[in-house]
PDB file of N, CA and C in Angstrom:
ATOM      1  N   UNK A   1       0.848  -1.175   0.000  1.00  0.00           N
ATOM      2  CA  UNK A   1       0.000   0.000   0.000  1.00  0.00           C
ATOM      3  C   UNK A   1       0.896   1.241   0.000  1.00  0.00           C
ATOM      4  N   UNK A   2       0.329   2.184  -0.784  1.00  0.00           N
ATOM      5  CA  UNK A   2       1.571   3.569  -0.927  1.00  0.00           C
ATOM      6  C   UNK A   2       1.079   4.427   0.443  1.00  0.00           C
ATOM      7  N   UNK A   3       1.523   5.469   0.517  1.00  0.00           N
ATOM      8  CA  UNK A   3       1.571   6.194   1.851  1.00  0.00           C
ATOM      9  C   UNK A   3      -0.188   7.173   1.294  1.00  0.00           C
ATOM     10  N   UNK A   4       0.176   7.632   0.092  1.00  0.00           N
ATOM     11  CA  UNK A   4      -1.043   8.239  -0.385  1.00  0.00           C
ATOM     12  C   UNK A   4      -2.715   7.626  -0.203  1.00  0.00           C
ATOM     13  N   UNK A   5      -2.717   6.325   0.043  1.00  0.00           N
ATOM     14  CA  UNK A   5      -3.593   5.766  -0.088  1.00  0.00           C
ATOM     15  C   UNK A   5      -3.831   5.364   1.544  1.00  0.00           C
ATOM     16  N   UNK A   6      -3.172   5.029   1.863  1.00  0.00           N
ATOM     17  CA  UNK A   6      -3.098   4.378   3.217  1.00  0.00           C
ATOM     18  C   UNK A   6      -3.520   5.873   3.795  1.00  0.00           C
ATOM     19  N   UNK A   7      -3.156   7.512   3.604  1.00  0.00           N
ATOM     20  CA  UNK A   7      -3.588   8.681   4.060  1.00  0.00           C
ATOM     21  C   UNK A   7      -4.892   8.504   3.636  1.00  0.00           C
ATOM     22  N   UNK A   8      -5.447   8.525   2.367  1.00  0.00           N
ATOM     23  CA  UNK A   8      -6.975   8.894   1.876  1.00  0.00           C
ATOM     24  C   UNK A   8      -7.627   7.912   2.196  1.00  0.00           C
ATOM     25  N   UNK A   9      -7.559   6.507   2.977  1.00  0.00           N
ATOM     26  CA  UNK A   9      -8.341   5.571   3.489  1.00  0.00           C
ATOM     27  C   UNK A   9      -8.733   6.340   5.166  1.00  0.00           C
ATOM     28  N   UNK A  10      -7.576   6.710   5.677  1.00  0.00           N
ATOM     29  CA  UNK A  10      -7.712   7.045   7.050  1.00  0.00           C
ATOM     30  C   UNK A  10      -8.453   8.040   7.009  1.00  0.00           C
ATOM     31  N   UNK A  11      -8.552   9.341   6.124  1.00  0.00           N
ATOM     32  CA  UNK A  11      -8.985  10.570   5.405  1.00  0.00           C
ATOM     33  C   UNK A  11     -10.640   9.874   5.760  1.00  0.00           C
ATOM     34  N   UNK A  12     -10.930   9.075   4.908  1.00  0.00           N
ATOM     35  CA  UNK A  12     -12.301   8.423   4.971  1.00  0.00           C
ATOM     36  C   UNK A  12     -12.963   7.895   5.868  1.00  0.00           C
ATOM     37  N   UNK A  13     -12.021   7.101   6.417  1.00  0.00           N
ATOM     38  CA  UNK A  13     -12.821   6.482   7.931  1.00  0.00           C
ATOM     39  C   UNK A  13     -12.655   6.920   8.957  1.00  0.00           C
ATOM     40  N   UNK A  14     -11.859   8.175   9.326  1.00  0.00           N
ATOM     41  CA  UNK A  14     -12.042   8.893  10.392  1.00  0.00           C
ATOM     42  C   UNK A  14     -13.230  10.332  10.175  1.00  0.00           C
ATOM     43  N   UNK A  15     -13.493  10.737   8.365  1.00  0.00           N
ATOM     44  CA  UNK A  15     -14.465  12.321   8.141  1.00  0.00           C
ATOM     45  C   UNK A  15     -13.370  12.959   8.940  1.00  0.00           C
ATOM     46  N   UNK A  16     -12.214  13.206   8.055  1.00  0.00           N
ATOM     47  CA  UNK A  16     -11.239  14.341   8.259  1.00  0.00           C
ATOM     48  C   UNK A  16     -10.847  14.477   6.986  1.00  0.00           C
ATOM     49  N   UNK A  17     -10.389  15.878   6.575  1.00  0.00           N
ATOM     50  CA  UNK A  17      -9.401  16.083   5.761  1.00  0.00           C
ATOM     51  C   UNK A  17      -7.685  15.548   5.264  1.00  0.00           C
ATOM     52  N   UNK A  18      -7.547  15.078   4.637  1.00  0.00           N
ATOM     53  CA  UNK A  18      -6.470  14.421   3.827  1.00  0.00           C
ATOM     54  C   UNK A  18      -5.243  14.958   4.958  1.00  0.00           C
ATOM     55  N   UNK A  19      -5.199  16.299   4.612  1.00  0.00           N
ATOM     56  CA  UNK A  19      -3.980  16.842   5.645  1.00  0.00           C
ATOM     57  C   UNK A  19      -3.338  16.694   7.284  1.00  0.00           C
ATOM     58  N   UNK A  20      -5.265  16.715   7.645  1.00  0.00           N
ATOM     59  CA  UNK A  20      -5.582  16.038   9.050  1.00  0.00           C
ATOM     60  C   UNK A  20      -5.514  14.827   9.193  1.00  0.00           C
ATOM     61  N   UNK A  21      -6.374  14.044   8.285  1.00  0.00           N
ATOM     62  CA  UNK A  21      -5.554  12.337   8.681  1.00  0.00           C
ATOM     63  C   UNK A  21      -3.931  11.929   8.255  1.00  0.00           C
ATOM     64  N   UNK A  22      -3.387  12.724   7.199  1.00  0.00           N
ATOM     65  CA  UNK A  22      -2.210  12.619   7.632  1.00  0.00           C
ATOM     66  C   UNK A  22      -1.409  12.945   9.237  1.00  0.00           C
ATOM     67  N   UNK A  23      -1.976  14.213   9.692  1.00  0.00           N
ATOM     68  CA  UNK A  23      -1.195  14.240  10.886  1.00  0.00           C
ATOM     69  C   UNK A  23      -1.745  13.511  12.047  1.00  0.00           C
ATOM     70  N   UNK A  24      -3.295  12.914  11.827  1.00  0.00           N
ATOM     71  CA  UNK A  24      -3.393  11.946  12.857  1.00  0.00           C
ATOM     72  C   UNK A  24      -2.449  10.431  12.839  1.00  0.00           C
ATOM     73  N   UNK A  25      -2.696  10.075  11.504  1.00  0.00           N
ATOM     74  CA  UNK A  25      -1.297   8.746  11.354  1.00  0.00           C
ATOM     75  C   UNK A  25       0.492   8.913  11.375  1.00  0.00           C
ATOM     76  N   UNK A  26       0.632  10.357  11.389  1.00  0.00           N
ATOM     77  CA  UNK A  26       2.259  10.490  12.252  1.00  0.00           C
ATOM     78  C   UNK A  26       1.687  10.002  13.742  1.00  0.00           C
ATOM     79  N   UNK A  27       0.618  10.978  14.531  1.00  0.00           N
ATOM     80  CA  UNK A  27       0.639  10.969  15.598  1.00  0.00           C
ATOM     81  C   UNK A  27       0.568   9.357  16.291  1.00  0.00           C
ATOM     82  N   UNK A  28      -0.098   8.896  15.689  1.00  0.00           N
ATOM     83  CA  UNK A  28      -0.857   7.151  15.629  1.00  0.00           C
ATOM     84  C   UNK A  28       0.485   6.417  15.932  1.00  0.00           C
ATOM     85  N   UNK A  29       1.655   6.964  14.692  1.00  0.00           N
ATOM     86  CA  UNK A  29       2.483   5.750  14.548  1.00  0.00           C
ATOM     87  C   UNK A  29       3.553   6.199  15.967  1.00  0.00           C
ATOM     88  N   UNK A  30       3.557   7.310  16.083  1.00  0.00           N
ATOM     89  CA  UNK A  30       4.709   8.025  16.869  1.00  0.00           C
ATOM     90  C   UNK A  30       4.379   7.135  18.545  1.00  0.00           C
ATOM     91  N   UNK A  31       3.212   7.246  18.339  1.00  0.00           N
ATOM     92  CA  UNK A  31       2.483   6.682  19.941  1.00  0.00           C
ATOM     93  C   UNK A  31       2.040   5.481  20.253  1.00  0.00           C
ATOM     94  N   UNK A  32       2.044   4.650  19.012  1.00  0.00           N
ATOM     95  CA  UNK A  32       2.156   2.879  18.900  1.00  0.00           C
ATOM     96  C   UNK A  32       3.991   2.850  19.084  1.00  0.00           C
ATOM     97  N   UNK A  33       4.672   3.067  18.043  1.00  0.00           N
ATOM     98  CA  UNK A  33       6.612   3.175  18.764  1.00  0.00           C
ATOM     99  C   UNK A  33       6.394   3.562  19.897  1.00  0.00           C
ATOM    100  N   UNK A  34       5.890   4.400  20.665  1.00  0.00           N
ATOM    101  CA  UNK A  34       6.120   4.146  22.510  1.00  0.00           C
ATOM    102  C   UNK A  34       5.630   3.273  23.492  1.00  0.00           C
ATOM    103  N   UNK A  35       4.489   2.445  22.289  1.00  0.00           N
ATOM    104  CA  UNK A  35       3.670   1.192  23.186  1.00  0.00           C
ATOM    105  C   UNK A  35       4.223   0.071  22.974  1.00  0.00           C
ATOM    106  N   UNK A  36       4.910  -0.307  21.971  1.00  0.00           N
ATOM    107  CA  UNK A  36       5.024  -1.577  21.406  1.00  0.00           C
ATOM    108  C   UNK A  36       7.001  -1.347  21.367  1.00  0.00           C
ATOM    109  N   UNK A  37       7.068  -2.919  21.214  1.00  0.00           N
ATOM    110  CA  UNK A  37       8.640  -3.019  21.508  1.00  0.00           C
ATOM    111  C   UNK A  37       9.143  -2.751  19.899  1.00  0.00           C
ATOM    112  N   UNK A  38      10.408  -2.364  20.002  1.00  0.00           N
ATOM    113  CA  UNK A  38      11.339  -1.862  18.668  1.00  0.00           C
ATOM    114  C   UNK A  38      11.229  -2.897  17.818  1.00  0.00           C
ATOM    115  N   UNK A  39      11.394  -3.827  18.240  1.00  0.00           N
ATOM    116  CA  UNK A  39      11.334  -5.216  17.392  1.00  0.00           C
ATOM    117  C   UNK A  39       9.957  -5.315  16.491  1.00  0.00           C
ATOM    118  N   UNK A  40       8.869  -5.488  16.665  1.00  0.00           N
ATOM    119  CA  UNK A  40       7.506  -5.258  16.523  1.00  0.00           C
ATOM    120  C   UNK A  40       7.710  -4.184  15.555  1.00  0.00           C
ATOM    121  N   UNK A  41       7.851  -2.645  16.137  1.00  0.00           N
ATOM    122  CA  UNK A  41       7.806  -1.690  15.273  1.00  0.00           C
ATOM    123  C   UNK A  41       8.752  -1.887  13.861  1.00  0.00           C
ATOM    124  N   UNK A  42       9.838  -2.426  13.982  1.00  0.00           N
ATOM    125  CA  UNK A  42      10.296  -2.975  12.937  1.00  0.00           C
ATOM    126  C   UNK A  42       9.321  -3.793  11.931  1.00  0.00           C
ATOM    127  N   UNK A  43       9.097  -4.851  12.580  1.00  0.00           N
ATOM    128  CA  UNK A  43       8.468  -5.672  11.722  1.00  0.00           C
ATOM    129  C   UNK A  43       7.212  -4.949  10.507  1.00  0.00           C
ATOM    130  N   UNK A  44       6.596  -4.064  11.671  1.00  0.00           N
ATOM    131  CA  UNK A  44       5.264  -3.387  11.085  1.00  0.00           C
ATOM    132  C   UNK A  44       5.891  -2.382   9.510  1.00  0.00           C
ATOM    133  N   UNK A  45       6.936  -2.144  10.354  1.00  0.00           N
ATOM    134  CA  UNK A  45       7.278  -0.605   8.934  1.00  0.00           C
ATOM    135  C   UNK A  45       8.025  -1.661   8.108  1.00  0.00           C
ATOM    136  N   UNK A  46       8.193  -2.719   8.301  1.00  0.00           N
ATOM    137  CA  UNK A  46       8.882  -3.763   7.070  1.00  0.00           C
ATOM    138  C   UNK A  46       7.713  -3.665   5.632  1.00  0.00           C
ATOM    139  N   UNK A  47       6.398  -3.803   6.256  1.00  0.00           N
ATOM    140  CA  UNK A  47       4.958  -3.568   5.334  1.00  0.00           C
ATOM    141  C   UNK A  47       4.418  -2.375   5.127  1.00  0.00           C
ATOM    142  N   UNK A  48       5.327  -1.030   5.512  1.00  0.00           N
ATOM    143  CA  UNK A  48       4.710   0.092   5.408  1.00  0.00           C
ATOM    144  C   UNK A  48       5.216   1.074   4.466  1.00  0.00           C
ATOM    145  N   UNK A  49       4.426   1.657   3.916  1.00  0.00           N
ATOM    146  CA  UNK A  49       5.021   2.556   3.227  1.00  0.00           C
ATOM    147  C   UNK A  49       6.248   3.544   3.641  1.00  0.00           C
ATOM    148  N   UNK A  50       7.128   3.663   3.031  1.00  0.00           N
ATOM    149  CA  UNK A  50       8.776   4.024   3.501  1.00  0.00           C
ATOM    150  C   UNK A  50       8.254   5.723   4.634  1.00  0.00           C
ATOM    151  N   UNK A  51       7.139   6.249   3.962  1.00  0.00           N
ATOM    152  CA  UNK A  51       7.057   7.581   4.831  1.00  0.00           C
ATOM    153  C   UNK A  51       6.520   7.450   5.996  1.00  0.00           C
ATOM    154  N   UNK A  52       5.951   6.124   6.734  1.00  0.00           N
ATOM    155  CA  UNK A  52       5.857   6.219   7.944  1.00  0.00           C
ATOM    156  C   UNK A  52       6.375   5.371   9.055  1.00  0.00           C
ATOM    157  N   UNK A  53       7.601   5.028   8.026  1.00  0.00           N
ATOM    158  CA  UNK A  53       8.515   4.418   9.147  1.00  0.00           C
ATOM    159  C   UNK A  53       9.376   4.871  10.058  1.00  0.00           C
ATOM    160  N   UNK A  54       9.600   6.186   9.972  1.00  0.00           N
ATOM    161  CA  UNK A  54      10.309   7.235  10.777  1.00  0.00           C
ATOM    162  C   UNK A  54       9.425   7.589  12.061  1.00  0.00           C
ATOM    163  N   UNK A  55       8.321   7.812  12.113  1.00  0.00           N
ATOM    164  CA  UNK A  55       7.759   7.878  13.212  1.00  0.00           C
ATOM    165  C   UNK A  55       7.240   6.369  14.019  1.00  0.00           C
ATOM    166  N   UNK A  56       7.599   5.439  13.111  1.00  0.00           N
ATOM    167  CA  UNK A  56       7.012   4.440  13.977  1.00  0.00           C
ATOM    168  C   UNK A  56       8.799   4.147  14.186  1.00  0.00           C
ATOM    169  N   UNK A  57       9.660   4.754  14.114  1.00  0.00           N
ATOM    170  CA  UNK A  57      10.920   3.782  14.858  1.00  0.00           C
ATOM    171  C   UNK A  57      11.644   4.742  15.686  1.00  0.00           C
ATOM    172  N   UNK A  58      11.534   4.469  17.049  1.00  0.00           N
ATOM    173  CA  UNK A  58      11.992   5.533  17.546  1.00  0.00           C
ATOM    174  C   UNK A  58      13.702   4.860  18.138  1.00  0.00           C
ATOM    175  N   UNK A  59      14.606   5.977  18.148  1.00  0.00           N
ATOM    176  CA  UNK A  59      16.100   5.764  18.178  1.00  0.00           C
ATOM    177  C   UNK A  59      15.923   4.973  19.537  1.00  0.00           C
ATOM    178  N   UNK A  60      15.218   4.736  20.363  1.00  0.00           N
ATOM    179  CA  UNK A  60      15.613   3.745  22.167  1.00  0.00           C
ATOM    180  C   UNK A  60      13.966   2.843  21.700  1.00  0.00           C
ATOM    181  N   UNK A  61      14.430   1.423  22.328  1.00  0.00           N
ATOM    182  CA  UNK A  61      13.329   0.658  22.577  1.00  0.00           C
ATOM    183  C   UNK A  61      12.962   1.304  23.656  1.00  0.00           C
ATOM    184  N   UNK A  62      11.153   1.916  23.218  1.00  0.00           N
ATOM    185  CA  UNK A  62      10.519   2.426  24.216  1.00  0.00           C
ATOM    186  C   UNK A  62       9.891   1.365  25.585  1.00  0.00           C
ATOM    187  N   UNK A  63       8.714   0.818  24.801  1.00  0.00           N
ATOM    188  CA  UNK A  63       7.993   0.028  25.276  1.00  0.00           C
ATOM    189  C   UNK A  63       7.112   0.495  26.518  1.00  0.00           C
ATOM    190  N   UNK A  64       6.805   1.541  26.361  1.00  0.00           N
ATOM    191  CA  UNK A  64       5.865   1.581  27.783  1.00  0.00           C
ATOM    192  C   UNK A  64       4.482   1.300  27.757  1.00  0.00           C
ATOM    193  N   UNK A  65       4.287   1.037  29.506  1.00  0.00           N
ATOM    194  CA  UNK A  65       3.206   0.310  29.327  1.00  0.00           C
ATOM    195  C   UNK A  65       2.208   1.703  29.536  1.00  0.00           C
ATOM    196  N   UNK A  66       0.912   2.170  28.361  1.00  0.00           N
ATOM    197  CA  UNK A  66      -0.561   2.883  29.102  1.00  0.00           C
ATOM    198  C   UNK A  66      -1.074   2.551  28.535  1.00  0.00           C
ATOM    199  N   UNK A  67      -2.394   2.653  29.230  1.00  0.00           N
ATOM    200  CA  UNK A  67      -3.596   2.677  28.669  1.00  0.00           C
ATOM    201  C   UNK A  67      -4.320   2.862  27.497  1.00  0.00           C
ATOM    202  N   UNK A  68      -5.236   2.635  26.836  1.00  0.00           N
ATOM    203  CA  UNK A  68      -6.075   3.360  25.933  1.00  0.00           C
ATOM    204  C   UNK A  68      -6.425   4.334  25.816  1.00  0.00           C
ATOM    205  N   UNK A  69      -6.650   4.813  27.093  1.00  0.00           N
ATOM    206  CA  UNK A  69      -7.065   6.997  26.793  1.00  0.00           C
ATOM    207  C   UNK A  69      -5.438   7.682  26.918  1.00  0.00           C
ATOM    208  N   UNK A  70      -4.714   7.326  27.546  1.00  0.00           N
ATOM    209  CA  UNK A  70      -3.468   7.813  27.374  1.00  0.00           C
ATOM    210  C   UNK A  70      -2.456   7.924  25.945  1.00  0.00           C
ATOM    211  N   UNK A  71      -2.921   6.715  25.276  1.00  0.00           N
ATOM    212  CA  UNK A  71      -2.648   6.292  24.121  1.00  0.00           C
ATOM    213  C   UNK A  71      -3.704   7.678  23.138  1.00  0.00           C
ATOM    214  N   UNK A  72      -4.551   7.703  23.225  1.00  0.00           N
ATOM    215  CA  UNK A  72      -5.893   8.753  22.581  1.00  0.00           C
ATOM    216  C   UNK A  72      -4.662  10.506  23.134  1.00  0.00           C
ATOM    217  N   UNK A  73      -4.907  10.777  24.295  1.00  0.00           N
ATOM    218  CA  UNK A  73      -4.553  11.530  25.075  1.00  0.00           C
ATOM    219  C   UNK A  73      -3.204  12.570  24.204  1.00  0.00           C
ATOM    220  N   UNK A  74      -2.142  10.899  23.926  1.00  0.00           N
ATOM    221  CA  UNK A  74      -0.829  11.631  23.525  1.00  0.00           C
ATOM    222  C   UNK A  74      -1.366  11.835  21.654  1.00  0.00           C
ATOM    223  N   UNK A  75      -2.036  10.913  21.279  1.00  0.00           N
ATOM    224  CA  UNK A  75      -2.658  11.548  19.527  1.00  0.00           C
ATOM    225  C   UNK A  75      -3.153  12.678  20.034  1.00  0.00           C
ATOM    226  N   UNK A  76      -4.054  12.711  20.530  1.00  0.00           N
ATOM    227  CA  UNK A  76      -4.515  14.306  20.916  1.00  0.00           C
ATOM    228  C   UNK A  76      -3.345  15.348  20.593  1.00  0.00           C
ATOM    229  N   UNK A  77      -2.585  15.216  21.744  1.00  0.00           N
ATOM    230  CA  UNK A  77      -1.575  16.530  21.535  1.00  0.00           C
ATOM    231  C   UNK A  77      -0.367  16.846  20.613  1.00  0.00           C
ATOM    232  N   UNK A  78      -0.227  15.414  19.865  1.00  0.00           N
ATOM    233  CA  UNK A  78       0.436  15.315  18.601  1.00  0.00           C
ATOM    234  C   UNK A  78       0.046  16.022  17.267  1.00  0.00           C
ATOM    235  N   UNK A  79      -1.280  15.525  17.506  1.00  0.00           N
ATOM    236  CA  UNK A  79      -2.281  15.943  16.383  1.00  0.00           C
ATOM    237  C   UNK A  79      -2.952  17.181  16.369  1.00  0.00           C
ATOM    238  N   UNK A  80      -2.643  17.407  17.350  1.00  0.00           N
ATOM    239  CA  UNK A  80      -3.728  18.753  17.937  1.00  0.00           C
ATOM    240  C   UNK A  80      -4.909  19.111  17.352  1.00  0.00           C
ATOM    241  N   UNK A  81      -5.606  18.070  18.309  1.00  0.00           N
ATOM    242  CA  UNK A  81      -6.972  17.963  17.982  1.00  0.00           C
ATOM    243  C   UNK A  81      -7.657  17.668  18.986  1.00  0.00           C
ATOM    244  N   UNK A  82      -9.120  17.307  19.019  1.00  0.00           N
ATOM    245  CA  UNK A  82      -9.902  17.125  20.110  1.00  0.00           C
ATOM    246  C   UNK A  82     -10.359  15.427  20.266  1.00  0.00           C
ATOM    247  N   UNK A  83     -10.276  14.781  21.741  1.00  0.00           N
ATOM    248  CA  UNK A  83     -10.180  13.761  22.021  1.00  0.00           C
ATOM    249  C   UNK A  83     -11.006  12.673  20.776  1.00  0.00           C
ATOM    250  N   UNK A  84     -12.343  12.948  20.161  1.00  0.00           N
ATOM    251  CA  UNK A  84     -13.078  12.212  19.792  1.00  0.00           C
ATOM    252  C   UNK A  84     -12.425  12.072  18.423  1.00  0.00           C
ATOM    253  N   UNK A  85     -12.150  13.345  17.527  1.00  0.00           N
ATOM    254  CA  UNK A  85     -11.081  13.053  16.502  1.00  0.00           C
ATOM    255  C   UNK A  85     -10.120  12.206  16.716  1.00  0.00           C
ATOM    256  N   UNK A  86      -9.462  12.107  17.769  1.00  0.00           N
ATOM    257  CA  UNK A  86      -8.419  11.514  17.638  1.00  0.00           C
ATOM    258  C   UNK A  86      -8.735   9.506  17.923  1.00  0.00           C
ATOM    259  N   UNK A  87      -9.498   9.871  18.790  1.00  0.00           N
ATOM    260  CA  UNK A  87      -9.942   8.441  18.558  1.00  0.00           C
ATOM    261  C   UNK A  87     -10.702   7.947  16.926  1.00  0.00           C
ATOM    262  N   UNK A  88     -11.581   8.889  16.694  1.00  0.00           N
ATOM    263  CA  UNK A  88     -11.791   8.364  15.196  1.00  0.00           C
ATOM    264  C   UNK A  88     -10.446   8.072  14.750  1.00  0.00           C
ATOM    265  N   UNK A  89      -9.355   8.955  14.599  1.00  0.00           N
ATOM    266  CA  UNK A  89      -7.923   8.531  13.803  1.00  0.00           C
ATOM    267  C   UNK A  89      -7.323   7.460  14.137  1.00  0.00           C
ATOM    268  N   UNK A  90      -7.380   7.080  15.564  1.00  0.00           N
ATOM    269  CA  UNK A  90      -6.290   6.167  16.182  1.00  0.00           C
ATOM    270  C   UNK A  90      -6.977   4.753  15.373  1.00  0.00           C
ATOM    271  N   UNK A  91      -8.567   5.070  15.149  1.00  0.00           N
ATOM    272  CA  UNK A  91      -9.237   3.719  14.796  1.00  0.00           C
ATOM    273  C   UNK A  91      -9.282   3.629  13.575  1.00  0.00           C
ATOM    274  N   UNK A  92      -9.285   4.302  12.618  1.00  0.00           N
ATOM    275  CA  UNK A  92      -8.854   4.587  11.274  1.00  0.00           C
ATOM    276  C   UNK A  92      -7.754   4.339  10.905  1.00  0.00           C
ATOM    277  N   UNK A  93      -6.492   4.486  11.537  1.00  0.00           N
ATOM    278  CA  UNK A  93      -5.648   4.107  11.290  1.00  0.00           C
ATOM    279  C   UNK A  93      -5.056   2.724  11.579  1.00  0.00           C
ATOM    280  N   UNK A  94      -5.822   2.141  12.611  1.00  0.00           N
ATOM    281  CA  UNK A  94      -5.647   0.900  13.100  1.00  0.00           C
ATOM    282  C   UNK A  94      -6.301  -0.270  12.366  1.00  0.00           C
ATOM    283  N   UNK A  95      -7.369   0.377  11.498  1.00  0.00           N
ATOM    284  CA  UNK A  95      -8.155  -0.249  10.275  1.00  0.00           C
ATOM    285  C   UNK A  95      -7.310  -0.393   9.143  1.00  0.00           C
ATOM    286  N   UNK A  96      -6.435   0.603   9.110  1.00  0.00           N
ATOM    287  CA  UNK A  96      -5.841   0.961   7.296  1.00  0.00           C
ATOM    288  C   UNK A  96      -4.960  -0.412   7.941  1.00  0.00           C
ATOM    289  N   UNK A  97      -3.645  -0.115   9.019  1.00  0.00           N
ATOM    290  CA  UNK A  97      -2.671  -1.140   9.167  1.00  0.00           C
ATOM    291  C   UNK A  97      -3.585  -2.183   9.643  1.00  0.00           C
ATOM    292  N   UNK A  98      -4.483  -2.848   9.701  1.00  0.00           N
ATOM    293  CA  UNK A  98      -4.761  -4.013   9.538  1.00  0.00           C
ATOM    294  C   UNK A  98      -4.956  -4.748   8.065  1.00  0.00           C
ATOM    295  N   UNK A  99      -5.247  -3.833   6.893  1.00  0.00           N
ATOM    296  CA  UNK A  99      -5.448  -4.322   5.762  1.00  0.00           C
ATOM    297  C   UNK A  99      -3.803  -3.961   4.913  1.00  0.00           C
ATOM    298  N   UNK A 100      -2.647  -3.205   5.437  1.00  0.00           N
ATOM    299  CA  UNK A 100      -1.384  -3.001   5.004  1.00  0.00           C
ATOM    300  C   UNK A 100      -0.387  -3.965   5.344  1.00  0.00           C
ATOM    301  N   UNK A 101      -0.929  -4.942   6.648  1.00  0.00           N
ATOM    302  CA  UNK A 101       0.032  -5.532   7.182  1.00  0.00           C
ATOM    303  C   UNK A 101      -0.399  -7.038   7.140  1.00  0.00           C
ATOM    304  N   UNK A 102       0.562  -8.526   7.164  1.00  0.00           N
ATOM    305  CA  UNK A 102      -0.051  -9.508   7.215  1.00  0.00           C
ATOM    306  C   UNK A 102      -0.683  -9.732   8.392  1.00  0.00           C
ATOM    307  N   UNK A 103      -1.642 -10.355   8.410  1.00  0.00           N
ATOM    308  CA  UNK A 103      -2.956 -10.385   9.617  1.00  0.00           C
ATOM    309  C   UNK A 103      -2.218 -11.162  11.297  1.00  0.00           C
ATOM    310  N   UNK A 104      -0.799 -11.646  11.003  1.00  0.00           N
ATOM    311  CA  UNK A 104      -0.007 -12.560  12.409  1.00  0.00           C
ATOM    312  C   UNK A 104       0.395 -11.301  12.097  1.00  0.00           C
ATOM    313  N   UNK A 105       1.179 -10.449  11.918  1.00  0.00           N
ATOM    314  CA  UNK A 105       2.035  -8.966  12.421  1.00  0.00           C
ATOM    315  C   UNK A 105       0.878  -7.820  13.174  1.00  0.00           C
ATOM    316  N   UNK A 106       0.069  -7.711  12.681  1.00  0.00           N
ATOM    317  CA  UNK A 106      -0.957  -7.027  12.972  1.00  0.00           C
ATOM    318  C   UNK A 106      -1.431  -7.744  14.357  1.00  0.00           C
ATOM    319  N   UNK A 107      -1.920  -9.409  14.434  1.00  0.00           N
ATOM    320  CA  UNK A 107      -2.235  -9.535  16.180  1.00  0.00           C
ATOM    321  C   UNK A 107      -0.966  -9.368  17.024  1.00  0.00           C
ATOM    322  N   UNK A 108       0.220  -9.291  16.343  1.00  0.00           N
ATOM    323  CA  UNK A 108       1.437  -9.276  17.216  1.00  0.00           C
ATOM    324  C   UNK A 108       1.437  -7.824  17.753  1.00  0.00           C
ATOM    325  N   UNK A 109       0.667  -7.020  16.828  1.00  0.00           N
ATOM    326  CA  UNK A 109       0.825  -5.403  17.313  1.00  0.00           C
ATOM    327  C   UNK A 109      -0.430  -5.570  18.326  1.00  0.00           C
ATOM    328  N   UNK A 110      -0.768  -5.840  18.267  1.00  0.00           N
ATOM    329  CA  UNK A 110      -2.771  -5.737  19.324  1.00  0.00           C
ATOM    330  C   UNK A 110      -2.390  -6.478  20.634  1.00  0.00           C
ATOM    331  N   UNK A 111      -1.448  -7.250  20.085  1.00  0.00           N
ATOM    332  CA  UNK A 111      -1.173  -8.554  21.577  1.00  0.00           C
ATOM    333  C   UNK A 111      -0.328  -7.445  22.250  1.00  0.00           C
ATOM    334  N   UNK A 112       0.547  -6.878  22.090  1.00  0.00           N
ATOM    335  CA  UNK A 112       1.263  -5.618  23.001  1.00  0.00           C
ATOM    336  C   UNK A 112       0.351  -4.257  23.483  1.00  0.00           C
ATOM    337  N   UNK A 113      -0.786  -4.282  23.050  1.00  0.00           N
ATOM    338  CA  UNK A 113      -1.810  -2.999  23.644  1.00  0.00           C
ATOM    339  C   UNK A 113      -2.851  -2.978  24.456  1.00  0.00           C
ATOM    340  N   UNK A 114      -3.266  -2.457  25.270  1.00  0.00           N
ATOM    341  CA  UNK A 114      -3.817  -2.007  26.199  1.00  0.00           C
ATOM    342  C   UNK A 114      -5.463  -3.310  25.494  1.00  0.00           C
ATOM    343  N   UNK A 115      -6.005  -3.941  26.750  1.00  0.00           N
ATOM    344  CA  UNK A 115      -6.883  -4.869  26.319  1.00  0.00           C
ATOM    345  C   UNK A 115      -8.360  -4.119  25.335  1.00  0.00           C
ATOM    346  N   UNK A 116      -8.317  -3.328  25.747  1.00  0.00           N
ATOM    347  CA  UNK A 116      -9.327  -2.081  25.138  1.00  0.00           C
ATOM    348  C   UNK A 116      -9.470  -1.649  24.094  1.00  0.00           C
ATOM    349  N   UNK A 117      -7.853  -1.754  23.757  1.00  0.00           N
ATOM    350  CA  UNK A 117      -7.551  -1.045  22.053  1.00  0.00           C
ATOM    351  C   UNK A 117      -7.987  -1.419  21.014  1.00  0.00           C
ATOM    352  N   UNK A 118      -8.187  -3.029  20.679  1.00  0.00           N
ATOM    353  CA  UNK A 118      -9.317  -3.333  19.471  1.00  0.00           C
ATOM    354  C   UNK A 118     -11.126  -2.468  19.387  1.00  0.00           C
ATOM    355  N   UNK A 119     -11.267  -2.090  20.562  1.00  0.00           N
ATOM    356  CA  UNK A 119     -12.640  -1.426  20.716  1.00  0.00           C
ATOM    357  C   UNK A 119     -12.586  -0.054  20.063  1.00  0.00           C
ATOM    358  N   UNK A 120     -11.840   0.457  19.885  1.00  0.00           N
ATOM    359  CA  UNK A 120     -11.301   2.252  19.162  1.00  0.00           C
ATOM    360  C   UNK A 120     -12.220   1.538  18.219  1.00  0.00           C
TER     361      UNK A 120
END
């Protein structure tokens, strides 16, 4: 999937503008690299289009452990936007990388998140 498309899918299933779901899927990927281990984030941007592998790889294995609204919380202030947008994005975008990625990489990303997070 190209980066263009994987934007105008998220564009669609969140009812945001192209520009805006782009900056909700930096924010998305920037704040999955702080949930999920380096290894993982590797794997994921192995299937991703080359422009959003920079925010999903961050220079230190993060791995921390929060929640689901904390997870919403930090898109929020990435994105700078308001909580319910950002959950539309976080889930929009969690839709696009389920159909970008093979379906065992994708539960390997869900098996590291907050039990809640398939519900976005």
């Amino acid at each position: 999937m190209e980066y263009d498309e994987f934007v105008l899918l998220v564009a669609q299933r969140a009812d945001v503008p192209e520009q805006q779901a782009a900056a909700l899927t930096r924010a998305t990927m920037m704040t999955l690299a702080e949930r999920i281990t380096a290894g993982q984030a590797t794997d994921l941007a192995e299937y991703l289009p080359a422009e959003l592998a920079p925010p999903l790889m961050p220079p230190v294995d993060l791995g921390q452990s929060f929640d689901t609204d904390e997870f919403v919380r930090r898109v929020c202030g990435r994105a700078d936007t308001d909580e319910t947008v950002a959950r539309r994005g976080v889930a929009a975008v969690c839709m696009t990388l389920r159909e970008a990625v093979p379906a065992d990489e994708f539960q390997d990303t869900l098996d590291q998140l907050p039990s809640g997070f398939p519900a976005l």
